[in-house]
PDB file of N, CA and C in Angstrom:
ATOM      1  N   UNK A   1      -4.416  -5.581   5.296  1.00  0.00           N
ATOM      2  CA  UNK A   1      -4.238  -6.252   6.568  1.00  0.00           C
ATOM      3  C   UNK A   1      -4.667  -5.337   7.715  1.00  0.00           C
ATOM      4  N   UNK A   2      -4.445  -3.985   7.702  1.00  0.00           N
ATOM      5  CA  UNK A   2      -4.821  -3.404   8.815  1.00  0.00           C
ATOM      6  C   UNK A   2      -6.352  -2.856   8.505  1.00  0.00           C
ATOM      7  N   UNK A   3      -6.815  -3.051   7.544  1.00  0.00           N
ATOM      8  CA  UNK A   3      -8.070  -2.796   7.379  1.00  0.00           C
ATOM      9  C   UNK A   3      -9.010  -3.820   8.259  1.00  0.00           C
ATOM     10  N   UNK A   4      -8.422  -5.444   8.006  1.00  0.00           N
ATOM     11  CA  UNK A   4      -9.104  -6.249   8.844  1.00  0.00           C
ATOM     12  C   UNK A   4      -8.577  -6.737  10.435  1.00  0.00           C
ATOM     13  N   UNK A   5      -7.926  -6.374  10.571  1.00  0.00           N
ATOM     14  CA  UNK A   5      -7.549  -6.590  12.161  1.00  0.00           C
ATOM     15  C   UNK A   5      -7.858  -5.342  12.661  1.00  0.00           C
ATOM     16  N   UNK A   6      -7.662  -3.895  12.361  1.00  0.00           N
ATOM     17  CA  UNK A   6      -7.896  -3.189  13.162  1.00  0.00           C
ATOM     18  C   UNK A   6      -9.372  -2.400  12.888  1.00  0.00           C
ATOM     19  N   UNK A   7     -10.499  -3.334  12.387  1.00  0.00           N
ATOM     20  CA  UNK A   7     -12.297  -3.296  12.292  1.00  0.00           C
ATOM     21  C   UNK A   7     -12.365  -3.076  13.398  1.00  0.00           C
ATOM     22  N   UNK A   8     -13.430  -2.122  13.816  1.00  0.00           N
ATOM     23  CA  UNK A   8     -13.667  -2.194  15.130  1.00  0.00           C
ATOM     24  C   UNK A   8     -13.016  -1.553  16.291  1.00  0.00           C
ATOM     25  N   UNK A   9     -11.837  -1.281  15.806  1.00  0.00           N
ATOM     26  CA  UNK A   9     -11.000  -0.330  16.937  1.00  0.00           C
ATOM     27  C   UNK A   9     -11.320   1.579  16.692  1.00  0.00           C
ATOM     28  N   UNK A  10     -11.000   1.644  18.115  1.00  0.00           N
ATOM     29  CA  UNK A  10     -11.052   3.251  17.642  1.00  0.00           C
ATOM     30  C   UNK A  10     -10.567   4.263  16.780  1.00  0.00           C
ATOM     31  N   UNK A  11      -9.230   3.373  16.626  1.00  0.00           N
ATOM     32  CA  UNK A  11      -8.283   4.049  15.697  1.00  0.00           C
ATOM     33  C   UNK A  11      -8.450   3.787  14.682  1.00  0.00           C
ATOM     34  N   UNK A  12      -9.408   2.994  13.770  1.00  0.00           N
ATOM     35  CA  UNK A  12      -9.501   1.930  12.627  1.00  0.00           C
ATOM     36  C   UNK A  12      -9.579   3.568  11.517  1.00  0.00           C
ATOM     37  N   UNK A  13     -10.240   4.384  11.432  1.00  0.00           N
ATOM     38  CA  UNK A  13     -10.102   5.273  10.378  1.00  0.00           C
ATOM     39  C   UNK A  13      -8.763   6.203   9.961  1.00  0.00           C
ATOM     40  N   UNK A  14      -8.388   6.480  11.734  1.00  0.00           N
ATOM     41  CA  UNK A  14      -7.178   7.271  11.549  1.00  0.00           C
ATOM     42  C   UNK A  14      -5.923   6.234  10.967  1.00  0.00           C
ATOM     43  N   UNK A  15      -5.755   4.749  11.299  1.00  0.00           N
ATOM     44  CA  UNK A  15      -4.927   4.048  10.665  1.00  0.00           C
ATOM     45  C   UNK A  15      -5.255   3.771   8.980  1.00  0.00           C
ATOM     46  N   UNK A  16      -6.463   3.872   8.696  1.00  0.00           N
ATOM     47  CA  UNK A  16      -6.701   3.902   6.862  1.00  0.00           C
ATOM     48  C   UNK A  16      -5.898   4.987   6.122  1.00  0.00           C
ATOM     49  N   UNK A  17      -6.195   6.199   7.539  1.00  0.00           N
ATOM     50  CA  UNK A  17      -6.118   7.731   6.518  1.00  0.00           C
ATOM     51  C   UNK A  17      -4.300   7.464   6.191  1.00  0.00           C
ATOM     52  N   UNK A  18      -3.901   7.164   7.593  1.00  0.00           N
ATOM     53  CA  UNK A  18      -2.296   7.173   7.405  1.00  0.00           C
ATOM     54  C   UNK A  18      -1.473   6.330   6.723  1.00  0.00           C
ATOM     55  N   UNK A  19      -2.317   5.378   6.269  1.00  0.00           N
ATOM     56  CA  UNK A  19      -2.191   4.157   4.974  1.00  0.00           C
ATOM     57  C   UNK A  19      -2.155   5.018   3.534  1.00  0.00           C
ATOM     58  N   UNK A  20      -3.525   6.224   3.708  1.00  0.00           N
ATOM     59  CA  UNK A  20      -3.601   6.635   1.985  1.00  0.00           C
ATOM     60  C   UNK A  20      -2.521   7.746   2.321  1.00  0.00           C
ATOM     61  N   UNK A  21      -2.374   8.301   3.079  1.00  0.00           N
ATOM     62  CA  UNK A  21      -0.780   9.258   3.248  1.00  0.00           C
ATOM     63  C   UNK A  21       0.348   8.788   3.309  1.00  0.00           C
ATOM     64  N   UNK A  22       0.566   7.522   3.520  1.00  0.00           N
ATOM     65  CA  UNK A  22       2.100   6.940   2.868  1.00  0.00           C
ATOM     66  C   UNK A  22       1.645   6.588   1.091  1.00  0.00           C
ATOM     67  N   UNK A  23       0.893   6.136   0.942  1.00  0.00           N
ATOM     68  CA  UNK A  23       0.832   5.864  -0.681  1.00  0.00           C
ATOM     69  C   UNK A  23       0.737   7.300  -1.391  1.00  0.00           C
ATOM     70  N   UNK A  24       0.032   8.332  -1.125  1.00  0.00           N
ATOM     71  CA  UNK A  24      -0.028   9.534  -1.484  1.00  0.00           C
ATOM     72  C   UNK A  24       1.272  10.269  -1.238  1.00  0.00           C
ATOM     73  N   UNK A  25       1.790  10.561  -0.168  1.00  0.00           N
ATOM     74  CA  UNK A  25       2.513  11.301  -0.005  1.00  0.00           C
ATOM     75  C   UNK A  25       4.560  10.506  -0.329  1.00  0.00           C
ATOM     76  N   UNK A  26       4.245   9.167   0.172  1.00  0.00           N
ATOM     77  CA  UNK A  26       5.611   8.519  -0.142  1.00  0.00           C
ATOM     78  C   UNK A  26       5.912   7.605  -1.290  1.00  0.00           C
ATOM     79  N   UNK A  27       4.754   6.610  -1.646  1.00  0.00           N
ATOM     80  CA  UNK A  27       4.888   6.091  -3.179  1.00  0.00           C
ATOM     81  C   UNK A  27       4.692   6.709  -4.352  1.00  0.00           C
ATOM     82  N   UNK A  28       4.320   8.026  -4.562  1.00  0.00           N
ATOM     83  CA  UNK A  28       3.571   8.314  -5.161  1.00  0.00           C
ATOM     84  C   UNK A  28       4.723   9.867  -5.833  1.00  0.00           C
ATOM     85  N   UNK A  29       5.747  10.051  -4.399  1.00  0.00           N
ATOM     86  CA  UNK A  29       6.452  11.174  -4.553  1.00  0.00           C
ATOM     87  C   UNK A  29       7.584  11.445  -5.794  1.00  0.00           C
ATOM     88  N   UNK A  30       7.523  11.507  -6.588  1.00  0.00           N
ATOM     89  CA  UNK A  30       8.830  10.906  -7.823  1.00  0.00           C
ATOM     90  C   UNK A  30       9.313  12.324  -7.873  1.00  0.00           C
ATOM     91  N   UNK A  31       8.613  13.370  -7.495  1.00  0.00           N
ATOM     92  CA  UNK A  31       9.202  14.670  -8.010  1.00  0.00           C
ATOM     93  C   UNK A  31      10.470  15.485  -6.855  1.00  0.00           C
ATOM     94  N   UNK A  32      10.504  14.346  -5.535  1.00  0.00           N
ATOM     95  CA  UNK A  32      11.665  15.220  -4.576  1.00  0.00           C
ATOM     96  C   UNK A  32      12.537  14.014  -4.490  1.00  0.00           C
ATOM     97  N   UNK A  33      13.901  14.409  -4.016  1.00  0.00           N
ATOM     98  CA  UNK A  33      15.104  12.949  -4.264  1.00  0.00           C
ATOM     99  C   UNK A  33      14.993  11.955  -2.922  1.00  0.00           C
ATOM    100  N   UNK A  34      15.332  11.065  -3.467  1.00  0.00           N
ATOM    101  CA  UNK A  34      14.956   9.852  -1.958  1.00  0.00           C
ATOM    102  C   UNK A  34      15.274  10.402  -0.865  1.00  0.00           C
ATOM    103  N   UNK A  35      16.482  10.885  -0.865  1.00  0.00           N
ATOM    104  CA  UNK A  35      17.080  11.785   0.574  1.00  0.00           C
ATOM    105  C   UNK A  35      16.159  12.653   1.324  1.00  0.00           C
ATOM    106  N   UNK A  36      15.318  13.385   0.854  1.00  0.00           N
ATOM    107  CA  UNK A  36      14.484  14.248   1.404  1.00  0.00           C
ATOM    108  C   UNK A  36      13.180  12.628   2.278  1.00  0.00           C
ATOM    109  N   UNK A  37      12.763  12.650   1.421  1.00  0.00           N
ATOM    110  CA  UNK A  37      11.950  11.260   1.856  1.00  0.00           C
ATOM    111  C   UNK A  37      12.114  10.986   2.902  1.00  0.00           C
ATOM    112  N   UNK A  38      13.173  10.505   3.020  1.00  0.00           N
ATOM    113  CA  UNK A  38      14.091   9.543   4.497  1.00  0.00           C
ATOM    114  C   UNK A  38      14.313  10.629   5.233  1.00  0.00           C
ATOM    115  N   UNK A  39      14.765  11.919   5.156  1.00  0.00           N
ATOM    116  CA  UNK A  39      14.886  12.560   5.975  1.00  0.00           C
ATOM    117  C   UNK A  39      14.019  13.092   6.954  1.00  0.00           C
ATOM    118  N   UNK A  40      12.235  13.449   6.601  1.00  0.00           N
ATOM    119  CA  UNK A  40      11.317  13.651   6.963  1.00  0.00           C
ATOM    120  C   UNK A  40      11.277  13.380   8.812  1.00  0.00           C
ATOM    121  N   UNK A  41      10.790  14.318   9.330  1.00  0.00           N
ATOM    122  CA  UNK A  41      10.645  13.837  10.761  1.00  0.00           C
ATOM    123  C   UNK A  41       9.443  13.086  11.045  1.00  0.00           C
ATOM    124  N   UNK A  42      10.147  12.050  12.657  1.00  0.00           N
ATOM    125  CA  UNK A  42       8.918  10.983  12.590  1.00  0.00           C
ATOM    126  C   UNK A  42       7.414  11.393  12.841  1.00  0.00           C
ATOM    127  N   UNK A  43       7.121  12.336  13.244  1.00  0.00           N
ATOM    128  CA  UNK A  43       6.275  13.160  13.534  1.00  0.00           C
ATOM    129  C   UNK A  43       5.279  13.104  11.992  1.00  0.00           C
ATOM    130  N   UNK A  44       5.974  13.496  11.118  1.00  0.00           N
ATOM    131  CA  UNK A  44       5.296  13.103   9.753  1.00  0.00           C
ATOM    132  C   UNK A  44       5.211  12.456   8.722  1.00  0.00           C
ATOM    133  N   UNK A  45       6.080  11.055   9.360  1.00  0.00           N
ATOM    134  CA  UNK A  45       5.541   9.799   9.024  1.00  0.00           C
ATOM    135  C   UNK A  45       4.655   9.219   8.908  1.00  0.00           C
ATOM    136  N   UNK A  46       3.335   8.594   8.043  1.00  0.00           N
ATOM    137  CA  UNK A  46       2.654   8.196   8.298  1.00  0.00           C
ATOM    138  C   UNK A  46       2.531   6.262   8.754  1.00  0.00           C
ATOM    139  N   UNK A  47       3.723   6.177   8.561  1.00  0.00           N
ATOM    140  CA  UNK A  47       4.486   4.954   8.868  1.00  0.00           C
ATOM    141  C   UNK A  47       4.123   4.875  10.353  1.00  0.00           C
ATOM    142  N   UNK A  48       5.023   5.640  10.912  1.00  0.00           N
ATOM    143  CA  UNK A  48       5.367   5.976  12.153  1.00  0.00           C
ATOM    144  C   UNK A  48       4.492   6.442  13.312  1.00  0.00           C
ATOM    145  N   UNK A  49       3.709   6.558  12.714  1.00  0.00           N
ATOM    146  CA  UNK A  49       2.139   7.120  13.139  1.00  0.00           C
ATOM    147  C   UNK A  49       1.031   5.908  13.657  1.00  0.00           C
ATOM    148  N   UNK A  50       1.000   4.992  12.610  1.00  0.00           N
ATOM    149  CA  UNK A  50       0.141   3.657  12.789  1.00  0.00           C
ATOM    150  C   UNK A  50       1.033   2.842  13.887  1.00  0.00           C
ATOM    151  N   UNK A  51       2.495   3.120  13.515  1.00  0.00           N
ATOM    152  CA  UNK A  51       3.208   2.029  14.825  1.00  0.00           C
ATOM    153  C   UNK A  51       2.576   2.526  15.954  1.00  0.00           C
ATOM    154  N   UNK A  52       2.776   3.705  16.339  1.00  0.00           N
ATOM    155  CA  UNK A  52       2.225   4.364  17.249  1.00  0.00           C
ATOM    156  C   UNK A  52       0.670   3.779  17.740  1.00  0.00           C
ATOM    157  N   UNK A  53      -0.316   3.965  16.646  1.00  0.00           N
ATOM    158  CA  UNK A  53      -1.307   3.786  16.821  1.00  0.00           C
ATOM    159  C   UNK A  53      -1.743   2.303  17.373  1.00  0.00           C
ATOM    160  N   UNK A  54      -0.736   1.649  16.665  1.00  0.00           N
ATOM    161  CA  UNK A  54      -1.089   0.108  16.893  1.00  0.00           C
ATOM    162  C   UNK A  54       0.050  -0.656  18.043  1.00  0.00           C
ATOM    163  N   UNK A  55       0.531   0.344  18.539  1.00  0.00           N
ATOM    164  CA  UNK A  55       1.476  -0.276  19.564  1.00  0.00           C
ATOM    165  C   UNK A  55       0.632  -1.012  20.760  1.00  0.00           C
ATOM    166  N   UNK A  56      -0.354  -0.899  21.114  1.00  0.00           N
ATOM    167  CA  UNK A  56      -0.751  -1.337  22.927  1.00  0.00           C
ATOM    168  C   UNK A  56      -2.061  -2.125  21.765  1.00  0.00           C
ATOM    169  N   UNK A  57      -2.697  -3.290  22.289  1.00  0.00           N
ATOM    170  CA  UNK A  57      -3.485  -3.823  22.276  1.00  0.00           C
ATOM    171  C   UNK A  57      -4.298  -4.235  20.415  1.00  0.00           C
ATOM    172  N   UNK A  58      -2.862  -4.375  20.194  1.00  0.00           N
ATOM    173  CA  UNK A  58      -3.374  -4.847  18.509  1.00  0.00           C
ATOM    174  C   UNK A  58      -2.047  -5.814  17.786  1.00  0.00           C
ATOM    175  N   UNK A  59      -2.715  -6.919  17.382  1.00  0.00           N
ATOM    176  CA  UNK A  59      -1.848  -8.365  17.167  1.00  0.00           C
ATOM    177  C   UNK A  59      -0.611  -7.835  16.293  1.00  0.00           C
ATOM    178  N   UNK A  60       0.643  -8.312  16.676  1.00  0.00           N
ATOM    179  CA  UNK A  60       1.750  -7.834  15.961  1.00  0.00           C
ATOM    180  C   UNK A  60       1.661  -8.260  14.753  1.00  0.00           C
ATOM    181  N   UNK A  61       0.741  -8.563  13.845  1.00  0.00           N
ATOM    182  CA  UNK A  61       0.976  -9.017  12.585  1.00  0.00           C
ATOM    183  C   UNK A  61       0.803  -7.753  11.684  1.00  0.00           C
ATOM    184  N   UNK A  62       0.314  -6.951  12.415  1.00  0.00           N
ATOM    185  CA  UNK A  62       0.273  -5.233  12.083  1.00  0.00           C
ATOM    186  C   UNK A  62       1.930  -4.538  12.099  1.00  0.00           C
ATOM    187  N   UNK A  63       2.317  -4.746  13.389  1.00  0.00           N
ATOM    188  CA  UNK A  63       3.597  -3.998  13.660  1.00  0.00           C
ATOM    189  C   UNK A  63       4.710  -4.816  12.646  1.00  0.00           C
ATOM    190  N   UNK A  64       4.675  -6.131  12.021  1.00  0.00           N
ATOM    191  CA  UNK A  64       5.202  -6.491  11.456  1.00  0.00           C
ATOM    192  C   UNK A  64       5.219  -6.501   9.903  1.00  0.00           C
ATOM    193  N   UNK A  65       3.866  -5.703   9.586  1.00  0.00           N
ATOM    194  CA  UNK A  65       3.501  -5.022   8.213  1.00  0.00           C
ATOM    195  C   UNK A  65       4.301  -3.582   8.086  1.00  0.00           C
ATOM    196  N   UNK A  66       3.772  -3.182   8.777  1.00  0.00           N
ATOM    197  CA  UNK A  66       4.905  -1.924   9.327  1.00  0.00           C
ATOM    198  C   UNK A  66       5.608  -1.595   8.631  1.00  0.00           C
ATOM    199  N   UNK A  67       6.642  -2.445   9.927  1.00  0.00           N
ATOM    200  CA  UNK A  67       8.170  -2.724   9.906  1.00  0.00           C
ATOM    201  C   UNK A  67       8.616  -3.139   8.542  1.00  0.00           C
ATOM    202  N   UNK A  68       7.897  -4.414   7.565  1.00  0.00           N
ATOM    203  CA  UNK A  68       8.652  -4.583   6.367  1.00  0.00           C
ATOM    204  C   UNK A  68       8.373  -3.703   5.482  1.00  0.00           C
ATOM    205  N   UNK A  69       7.164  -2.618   5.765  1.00  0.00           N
ATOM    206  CA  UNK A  69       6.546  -1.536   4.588  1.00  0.00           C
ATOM    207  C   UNK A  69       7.858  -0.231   5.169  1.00  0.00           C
ATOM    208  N   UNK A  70       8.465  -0.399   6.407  1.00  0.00           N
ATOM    209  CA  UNK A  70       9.492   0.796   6.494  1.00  0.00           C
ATOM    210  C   UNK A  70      10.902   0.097   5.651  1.00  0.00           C
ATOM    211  N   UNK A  71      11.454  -1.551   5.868  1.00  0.00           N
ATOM    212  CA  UNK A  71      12.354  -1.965   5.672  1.00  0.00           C
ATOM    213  C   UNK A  71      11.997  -2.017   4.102  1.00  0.00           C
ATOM    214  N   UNK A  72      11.101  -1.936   3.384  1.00  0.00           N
ATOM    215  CA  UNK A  72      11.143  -2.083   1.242  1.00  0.00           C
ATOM    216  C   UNK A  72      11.081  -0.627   1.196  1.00  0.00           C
ATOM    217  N   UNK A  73      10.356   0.325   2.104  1.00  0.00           N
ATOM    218  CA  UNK A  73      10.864   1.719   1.863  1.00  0.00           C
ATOM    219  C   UNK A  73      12.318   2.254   1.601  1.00  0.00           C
ATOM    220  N   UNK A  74      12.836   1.914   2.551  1.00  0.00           N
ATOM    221  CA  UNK A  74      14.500   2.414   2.402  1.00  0.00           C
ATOM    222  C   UNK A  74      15.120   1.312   1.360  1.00  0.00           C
ATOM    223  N   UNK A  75      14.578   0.064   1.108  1.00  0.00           N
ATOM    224  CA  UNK A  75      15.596  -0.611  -0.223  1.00  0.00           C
ATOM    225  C   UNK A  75      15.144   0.560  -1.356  1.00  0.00           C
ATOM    226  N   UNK A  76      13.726   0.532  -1.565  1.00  0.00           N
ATOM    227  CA  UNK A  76      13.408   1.174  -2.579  1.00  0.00           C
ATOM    228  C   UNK A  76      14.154   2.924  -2.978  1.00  0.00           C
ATOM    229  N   UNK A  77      13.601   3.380  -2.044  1.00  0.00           N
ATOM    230  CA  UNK A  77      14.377   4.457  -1.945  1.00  0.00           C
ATOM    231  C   UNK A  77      16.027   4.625  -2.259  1.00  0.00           C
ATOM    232  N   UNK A  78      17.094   3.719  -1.317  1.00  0.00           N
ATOM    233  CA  UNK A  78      18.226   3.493  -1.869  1.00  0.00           C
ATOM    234  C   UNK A  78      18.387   3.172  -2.825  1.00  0.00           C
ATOM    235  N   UNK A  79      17.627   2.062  -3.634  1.00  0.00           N
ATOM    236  CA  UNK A  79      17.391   2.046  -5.237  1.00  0.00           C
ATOM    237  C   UNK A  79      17.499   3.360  -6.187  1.00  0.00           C
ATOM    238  N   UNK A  80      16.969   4.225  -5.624  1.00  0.00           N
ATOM    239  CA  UNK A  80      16.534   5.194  -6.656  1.00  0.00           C
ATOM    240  C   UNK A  80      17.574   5.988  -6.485  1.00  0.00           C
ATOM    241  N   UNK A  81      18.057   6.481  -5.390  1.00  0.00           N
ATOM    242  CA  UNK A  81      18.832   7.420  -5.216  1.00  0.00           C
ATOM    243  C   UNK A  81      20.298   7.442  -5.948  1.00  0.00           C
ATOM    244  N   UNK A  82      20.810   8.494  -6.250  1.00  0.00           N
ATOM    245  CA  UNK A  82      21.517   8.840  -7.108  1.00  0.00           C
ATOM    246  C   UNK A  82      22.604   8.379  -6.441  1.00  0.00           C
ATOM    247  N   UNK A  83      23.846   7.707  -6.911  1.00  0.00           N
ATOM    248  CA  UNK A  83      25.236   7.419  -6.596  1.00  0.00           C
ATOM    249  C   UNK A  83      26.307   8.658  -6.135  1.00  0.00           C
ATOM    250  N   UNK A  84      26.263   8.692  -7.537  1.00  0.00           N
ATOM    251  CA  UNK A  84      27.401   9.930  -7.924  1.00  0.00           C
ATOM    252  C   UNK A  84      26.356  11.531  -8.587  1.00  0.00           C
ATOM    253  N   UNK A  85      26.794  12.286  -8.085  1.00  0.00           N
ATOM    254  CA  UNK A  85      26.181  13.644  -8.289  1.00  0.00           C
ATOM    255  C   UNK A  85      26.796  13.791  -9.843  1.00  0.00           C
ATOM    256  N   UNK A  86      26.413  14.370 -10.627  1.00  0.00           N
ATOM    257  CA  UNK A  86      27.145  15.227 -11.893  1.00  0.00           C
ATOM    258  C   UNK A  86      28.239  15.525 -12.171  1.00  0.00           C
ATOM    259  N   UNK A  87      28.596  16.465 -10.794  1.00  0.00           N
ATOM    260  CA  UNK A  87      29.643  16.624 -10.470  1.00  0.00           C
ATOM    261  C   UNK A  87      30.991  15.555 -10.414  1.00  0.00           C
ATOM    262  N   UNK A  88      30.659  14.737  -9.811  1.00  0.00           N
ATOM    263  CA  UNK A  88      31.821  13.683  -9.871  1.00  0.00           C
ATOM    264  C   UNK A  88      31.692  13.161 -11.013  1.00  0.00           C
ATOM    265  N   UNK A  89      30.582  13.097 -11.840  1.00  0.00           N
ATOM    266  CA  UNK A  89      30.933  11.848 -12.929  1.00  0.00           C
ATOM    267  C   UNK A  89      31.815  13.034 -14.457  1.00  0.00           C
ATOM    268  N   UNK A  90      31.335  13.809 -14.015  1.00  0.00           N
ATOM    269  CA  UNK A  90      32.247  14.974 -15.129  1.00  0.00           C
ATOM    270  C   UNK A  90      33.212  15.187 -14.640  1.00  0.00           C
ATOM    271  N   UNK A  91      33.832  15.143 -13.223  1.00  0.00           N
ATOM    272  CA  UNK A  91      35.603  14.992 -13.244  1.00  0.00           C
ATOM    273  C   UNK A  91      36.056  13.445 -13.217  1.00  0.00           C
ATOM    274  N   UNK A  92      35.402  12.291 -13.734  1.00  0.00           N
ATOM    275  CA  UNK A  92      35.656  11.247 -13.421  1.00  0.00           C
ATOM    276  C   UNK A  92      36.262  11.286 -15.192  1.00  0.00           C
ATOM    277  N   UNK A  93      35.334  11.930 -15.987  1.00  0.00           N
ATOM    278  CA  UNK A  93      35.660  12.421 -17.121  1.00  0.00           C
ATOM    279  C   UNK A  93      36.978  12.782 -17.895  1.00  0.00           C
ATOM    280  N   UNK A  94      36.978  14.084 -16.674  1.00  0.00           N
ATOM    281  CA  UNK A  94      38.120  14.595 -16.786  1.00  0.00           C
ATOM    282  C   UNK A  94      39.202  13.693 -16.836  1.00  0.00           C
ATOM    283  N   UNK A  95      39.377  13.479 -15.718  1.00  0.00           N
ATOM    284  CA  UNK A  95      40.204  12.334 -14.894  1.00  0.00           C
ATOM    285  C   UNK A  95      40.893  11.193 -16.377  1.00  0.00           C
ATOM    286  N   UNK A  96      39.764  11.029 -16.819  1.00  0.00           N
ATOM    287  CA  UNK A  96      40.404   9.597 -17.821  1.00  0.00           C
ATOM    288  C   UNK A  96      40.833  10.345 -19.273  1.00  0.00           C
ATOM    289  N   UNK A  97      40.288  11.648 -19.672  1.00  0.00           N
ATOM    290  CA  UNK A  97      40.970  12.186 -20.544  1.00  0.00           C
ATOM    291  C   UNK A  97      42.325  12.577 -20.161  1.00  0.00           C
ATOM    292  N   UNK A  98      42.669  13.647 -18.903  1.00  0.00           N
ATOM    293  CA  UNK A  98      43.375  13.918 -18.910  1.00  0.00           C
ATOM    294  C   UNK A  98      44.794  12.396 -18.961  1.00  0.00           C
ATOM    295  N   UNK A  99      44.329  11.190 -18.481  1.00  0.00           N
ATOM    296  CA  UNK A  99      45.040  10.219 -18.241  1.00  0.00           C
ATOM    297  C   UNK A  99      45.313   9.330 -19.573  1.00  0.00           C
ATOM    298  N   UNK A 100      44.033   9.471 -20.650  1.00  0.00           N
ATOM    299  CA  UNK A 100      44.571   9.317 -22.205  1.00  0.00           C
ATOM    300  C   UNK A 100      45.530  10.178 -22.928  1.00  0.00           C
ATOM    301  N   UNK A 101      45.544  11.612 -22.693  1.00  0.00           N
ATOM    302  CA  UNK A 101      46.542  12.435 -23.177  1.00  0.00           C
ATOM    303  C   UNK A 101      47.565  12.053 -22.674  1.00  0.00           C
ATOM    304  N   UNK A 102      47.948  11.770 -21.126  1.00  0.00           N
ATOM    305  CA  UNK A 102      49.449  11.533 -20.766  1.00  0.00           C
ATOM    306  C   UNK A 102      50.014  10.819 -21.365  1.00  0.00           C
ATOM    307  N   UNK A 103      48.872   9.514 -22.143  1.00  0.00           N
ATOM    308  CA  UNK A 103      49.877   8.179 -22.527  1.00  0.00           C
ATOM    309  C   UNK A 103      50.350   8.250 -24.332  1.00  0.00           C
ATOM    310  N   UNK A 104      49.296   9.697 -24.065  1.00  0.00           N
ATOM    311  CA  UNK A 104      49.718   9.968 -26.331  1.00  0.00           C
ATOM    312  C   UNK A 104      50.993  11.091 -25.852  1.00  0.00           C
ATOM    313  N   UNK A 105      51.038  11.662 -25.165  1.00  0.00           N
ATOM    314  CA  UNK A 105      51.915  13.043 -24.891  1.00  0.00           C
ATOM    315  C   UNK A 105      53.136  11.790 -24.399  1.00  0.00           C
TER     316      UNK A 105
END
């Protein structure tokens, strides 16, 4: 979509590049935890970058690609991300052994 609405504009390459740097750098990332992801400053967003780019004088059907490619980012991401750390699920462990022994003791 932003390939064909934004033909012709000045920005039309720098909005491609920042298209293959969210697929490169954010779909593509499996090896750091969602948290880091989301945490990233907007500055090196490449999300955040095209809003930018496409804010003044380009049809919102762009800013509204965007917006739902930031809003399936964070489902996705919350998807993945871990609940419970290790940590809790091995005293959750604990927790129900020690609470089977009370009822044999």
């Amino acid at each position: 979509q932003i390939a064909l609405v934004c033909s012709g504009r000045p920005f039309y390459r720098s909005a491609l590049e920042n298209i293959q740097r969210y697929v490169e750098r954010d779909l593509r990332r499996l090896d750091r935890p969602p948290a880091v992801l989301v945490a990233c400053k907007p500055r090196d967003d490449p999300l955040e970058s095209i809003l930018y780019l496409t804010s003044v004088g380009v049809p919102s059907a762009v800013y509204e690609t965007v917006r739902s490619l930031r809003q399936r980012r964070g489902d996705r991401l919350g998807a993945v991300q871990r609940k419970l750390p290790p940590v809790q699920i091995a005293l959750l462990y604990v927790l129900g052994a020690l609470n089977l022994l009370s009822f044999l003791v």
